[in-house]
C-alpha atoms as a PDB file:
ATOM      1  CA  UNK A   1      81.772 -66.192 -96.854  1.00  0.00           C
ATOM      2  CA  UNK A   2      83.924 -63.329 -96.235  1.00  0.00           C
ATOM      3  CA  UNK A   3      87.424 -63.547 -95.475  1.00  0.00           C
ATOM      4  CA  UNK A   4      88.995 -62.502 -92.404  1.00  0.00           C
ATOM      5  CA  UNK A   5      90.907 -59.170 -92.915  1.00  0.00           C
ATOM      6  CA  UNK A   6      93.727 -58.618 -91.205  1.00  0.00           C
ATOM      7  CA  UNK A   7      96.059 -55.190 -90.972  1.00  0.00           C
ATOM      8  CA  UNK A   8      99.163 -54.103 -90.378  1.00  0.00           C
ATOM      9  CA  UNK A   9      99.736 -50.892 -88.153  1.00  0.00           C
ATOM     10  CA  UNK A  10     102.665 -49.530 -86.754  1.00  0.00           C
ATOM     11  CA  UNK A  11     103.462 -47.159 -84.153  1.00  0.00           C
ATOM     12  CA  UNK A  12     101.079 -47.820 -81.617  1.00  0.00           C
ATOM     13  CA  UNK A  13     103.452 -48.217 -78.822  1.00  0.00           C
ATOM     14  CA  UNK A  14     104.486 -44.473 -79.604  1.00  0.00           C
ATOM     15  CA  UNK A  15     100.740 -43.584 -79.557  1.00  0.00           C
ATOM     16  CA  UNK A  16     100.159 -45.639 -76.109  1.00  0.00           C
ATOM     17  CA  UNK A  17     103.408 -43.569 -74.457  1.00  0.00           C
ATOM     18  CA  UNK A  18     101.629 -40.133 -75.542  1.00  0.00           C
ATOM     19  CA  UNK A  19      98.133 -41.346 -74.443  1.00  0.00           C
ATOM     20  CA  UNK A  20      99.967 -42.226 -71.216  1.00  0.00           C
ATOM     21  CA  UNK A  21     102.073 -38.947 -70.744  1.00  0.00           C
ATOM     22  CA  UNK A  22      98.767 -37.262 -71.259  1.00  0.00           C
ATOM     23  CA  UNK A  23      96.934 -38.761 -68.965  1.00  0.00           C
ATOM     24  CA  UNK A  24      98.823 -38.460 -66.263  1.00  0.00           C
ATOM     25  CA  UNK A  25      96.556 -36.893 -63.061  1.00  0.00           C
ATOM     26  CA  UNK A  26      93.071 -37.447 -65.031  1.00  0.00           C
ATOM     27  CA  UNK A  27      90.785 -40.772 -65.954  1.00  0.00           C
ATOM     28  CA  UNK A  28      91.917 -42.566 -68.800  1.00  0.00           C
ATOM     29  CA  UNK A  29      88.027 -43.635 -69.864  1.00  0.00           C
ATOM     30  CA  UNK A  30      87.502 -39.887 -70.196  1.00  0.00           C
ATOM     31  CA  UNK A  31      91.038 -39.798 -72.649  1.00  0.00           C
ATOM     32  CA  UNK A  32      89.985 -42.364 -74.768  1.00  0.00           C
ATOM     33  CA  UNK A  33      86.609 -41.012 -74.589  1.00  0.00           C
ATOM     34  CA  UNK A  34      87.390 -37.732 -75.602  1.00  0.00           C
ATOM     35  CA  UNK A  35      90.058 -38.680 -78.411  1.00  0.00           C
ATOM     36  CA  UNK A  36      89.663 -42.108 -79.399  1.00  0.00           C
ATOM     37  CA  UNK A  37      85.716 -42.419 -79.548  1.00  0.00           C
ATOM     38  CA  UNK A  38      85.673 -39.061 -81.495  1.00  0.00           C
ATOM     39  CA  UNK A  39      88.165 -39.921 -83.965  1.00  0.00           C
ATOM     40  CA  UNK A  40      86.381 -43.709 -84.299  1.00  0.00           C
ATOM     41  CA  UNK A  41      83.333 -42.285 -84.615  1.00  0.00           C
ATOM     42  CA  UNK A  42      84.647 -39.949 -87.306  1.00  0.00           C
ATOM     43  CA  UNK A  43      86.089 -42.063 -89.633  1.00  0.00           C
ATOM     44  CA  UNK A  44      83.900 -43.958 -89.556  1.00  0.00           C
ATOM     45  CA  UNK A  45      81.216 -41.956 -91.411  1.00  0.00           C
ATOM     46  CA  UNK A  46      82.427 -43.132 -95.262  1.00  0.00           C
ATOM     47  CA  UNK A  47      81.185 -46.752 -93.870  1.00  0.00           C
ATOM     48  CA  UNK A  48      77.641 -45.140 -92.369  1.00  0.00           C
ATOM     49  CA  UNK A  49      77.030 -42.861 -95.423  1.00  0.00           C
ATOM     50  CA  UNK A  50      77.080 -46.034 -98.028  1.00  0.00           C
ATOM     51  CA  UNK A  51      75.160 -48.159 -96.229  1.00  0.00           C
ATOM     52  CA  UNK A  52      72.512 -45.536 -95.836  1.00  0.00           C
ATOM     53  CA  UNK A  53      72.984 -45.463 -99.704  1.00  0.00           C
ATOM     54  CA  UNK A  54      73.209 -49.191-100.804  1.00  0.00           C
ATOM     55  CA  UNK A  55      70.746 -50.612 -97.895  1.00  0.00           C
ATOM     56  CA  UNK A  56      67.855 -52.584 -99.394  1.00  0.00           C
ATOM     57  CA  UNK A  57      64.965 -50.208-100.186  1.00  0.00           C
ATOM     58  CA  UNK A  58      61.692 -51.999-100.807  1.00  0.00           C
ATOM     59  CA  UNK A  59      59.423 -49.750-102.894  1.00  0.00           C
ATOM     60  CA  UNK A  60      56.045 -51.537-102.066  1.00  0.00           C
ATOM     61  CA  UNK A  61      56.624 -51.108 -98.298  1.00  0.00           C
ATOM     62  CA  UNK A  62      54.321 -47.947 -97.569  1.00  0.00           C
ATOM     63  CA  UNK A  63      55.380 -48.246 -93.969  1.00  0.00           C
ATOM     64  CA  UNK A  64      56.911 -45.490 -92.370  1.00  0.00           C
ATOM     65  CA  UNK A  65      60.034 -47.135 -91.618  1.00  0.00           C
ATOM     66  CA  UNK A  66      62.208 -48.793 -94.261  1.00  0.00           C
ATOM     67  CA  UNK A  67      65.911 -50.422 -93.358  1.00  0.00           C
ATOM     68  CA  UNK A  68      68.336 -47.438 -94.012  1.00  0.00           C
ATOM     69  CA  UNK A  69      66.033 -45.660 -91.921  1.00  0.00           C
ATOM     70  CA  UNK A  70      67.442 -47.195 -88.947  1.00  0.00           C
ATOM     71  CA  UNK A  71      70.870 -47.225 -89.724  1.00  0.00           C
ATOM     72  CA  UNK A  72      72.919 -46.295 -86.847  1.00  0.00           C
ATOM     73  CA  UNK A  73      76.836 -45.019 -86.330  1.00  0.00           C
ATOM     74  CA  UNK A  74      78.172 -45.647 -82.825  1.00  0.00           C
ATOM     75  CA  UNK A  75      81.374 -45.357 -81.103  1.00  0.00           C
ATOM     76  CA  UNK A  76      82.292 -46.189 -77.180  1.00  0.00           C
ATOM     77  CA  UNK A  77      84.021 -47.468 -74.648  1.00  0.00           C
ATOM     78  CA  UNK A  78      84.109 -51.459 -75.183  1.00  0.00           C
ATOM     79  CA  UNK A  79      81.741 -52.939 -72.069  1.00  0.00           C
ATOM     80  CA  UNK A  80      81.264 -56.170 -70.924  1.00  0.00           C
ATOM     81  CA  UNK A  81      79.088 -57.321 -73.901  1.00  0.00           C
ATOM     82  CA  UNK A  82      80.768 -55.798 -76.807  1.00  0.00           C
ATOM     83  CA  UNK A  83      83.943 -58.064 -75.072  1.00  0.00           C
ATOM     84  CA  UNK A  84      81.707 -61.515 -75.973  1.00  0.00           C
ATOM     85  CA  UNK A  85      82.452 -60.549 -79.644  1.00  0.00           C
ATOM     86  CA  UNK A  86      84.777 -62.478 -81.280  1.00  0.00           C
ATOM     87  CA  UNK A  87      85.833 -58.794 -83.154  1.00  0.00           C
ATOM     88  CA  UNK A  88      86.495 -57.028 -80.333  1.00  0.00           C
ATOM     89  CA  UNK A  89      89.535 -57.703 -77.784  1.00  0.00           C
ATOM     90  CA  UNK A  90      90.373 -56.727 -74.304  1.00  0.00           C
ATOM     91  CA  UNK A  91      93.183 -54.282 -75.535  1.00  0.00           C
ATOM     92  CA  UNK A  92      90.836 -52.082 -77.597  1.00  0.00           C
ATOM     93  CA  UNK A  93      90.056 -48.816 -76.289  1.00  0.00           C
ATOM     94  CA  UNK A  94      87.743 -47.730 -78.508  1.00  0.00           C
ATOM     95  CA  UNK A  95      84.746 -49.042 -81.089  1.00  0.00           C
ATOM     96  CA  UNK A  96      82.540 -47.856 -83.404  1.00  0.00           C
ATOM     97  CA  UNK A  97      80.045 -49.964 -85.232  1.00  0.00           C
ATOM     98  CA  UNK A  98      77.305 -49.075 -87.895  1.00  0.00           C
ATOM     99  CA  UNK A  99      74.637 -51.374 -87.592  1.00  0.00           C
ATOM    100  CA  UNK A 100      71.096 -51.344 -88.217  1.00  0.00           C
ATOM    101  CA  UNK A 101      67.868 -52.514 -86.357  1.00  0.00           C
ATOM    102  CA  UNK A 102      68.306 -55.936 -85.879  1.00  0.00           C
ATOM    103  CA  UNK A 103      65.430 -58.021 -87.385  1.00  0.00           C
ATOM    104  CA  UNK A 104      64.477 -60.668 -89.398  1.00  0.00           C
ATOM    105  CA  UNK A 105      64.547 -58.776 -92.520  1.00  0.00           C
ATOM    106  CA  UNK A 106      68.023 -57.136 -92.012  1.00  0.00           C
ATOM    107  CA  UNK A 107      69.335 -60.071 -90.898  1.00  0.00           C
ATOM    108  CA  UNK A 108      67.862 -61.993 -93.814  1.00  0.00           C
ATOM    109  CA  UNK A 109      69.052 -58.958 -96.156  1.00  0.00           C
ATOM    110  CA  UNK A 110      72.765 -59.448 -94.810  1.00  0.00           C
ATOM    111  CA  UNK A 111      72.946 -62.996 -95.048  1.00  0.00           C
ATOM    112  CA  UNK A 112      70.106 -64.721 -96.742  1.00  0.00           C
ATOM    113  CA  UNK A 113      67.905 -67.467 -95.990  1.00  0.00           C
ATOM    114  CA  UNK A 114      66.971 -70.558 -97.531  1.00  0.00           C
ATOM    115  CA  UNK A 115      64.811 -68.859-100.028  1.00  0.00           C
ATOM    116  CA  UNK A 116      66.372 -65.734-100.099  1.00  0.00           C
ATOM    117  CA  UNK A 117      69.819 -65.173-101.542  1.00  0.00           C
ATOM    118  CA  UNK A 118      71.865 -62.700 -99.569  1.00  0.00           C
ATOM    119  CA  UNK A 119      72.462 -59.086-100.332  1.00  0.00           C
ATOM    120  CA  UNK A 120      74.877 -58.051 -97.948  1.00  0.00           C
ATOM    121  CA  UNK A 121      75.263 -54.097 -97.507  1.00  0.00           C
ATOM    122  CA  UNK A 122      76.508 -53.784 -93.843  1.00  0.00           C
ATOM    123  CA  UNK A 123      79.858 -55.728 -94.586  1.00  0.00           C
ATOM    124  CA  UNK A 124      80.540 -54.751 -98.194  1.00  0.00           C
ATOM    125  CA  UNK A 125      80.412 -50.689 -96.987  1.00  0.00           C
ATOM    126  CA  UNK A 126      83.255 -51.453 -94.933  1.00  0.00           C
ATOM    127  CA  UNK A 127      85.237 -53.656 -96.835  1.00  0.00           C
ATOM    128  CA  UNK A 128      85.100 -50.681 -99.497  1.00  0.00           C
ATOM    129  CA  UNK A 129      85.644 -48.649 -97.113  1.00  0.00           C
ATOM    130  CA  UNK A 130      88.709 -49.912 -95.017  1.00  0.00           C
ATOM    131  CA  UNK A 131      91.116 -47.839 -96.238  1.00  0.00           C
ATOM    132  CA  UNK A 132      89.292 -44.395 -95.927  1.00  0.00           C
ATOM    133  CA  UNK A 133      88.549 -45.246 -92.490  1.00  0.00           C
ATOM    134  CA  UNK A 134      92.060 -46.271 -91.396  1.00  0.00           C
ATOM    135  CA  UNK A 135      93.182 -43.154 -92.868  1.00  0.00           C
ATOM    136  CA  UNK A 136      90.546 -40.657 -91.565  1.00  0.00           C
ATOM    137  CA  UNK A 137      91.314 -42.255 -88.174  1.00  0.00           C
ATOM    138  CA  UNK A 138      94.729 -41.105 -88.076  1.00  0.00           C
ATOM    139  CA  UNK A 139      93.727 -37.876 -90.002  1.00  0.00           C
ATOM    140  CA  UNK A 140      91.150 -37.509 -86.903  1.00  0.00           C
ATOM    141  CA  UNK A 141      93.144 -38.730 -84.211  1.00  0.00           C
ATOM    142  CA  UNK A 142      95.737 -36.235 -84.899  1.00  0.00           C
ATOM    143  CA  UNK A 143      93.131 -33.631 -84.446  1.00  0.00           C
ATOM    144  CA  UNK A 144      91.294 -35.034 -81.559  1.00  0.00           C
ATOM    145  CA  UNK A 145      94.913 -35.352 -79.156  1.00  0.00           C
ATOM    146  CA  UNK A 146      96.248 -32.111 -79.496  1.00  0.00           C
ATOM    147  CA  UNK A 147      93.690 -30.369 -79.009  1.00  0.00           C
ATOM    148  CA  UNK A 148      92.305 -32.298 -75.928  1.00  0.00           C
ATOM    149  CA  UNK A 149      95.916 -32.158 -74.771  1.00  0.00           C
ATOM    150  CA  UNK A 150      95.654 -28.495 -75.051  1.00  0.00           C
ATOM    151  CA  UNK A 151      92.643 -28.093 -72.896  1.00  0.00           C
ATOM    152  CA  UNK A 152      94.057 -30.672 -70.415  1.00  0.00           C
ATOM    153  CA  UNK A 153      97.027 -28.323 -70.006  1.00  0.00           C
ATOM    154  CA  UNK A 154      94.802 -25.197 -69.298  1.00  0.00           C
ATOM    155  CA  UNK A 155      93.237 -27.373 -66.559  1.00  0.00           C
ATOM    156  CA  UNK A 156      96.381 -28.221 -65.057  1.00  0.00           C
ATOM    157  CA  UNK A 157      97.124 -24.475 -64.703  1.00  0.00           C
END
């Protein structure tokens, strides 16, 4: 089993005050949505890129769909389900996730079976991956915030 991973980031209640200040007079869902899912979303590409790479390819299969083919990169708004997770708390304004289809044979792929050793490639990608991500995120979010502060500003006018 993996172990639970745990960071340390600072600064946050800097980067809440900001969020805040910029808000002010519009819908914080469209904020977040328009910062923080972009910037998720965009660093987390490294993660999405190996597992299209190291996903379990099965040469025999001459069906049309094999499992990196339905690899998927998603960021959002947490909802109501995404809250069940034990990974995902009330606080966070944004997710992104790269999953693929579930199934028997990705699921069997990430963890194994009684028969089958495991071969994860879903969790390794980001553990590998971790730090590119954390630092693409605040590469991207300082992008994302001026910019949509700027056009925020323009609408104000």
């Amino acid at each position: 089993m993996y172990p639970k991973m745990t960071y340390k980031l600072e600064g946050f209640a800097d980067f809440e005050q900001q969020l805040i200040a910029l808000g002010e007079g519009f819908r914080s869902d469209l904020i977040a949505r328009n910062t923080m899912v972009k910037a998720a979303k965009e660093a987390m590409v490294p993660v999405y890129n190996q597992v299209i790479a190291t996903a379990p390819y099965d040469e025999e299969n001459t069906g049309p769909i094999h499992l990196r083919d339905t690899t998927r990169l998603d960021a959002r708004i947490p909802n109501s389900k995404d809250h069940m997770s034990d990974y995902v708390s009330d606080t966070d304004a944004a997710i992104a996730v790269v999953s693929v289809k579930k199934s028997a044979v990705s699921l069997a792929q990430e963890f194994g079976t009684r028969k089958m050793s495991a071969h994860p490639f879903l969790r390794i990608a980001l553990l590998q991956n971790a730090e590119t991500v954390l630092t693409k995120l605040k590469s991207e979010l300082e992008n994302w915030i001026p910019a949509y502060a700027a056009k925020l500003a323009k609408r104000k006018k």
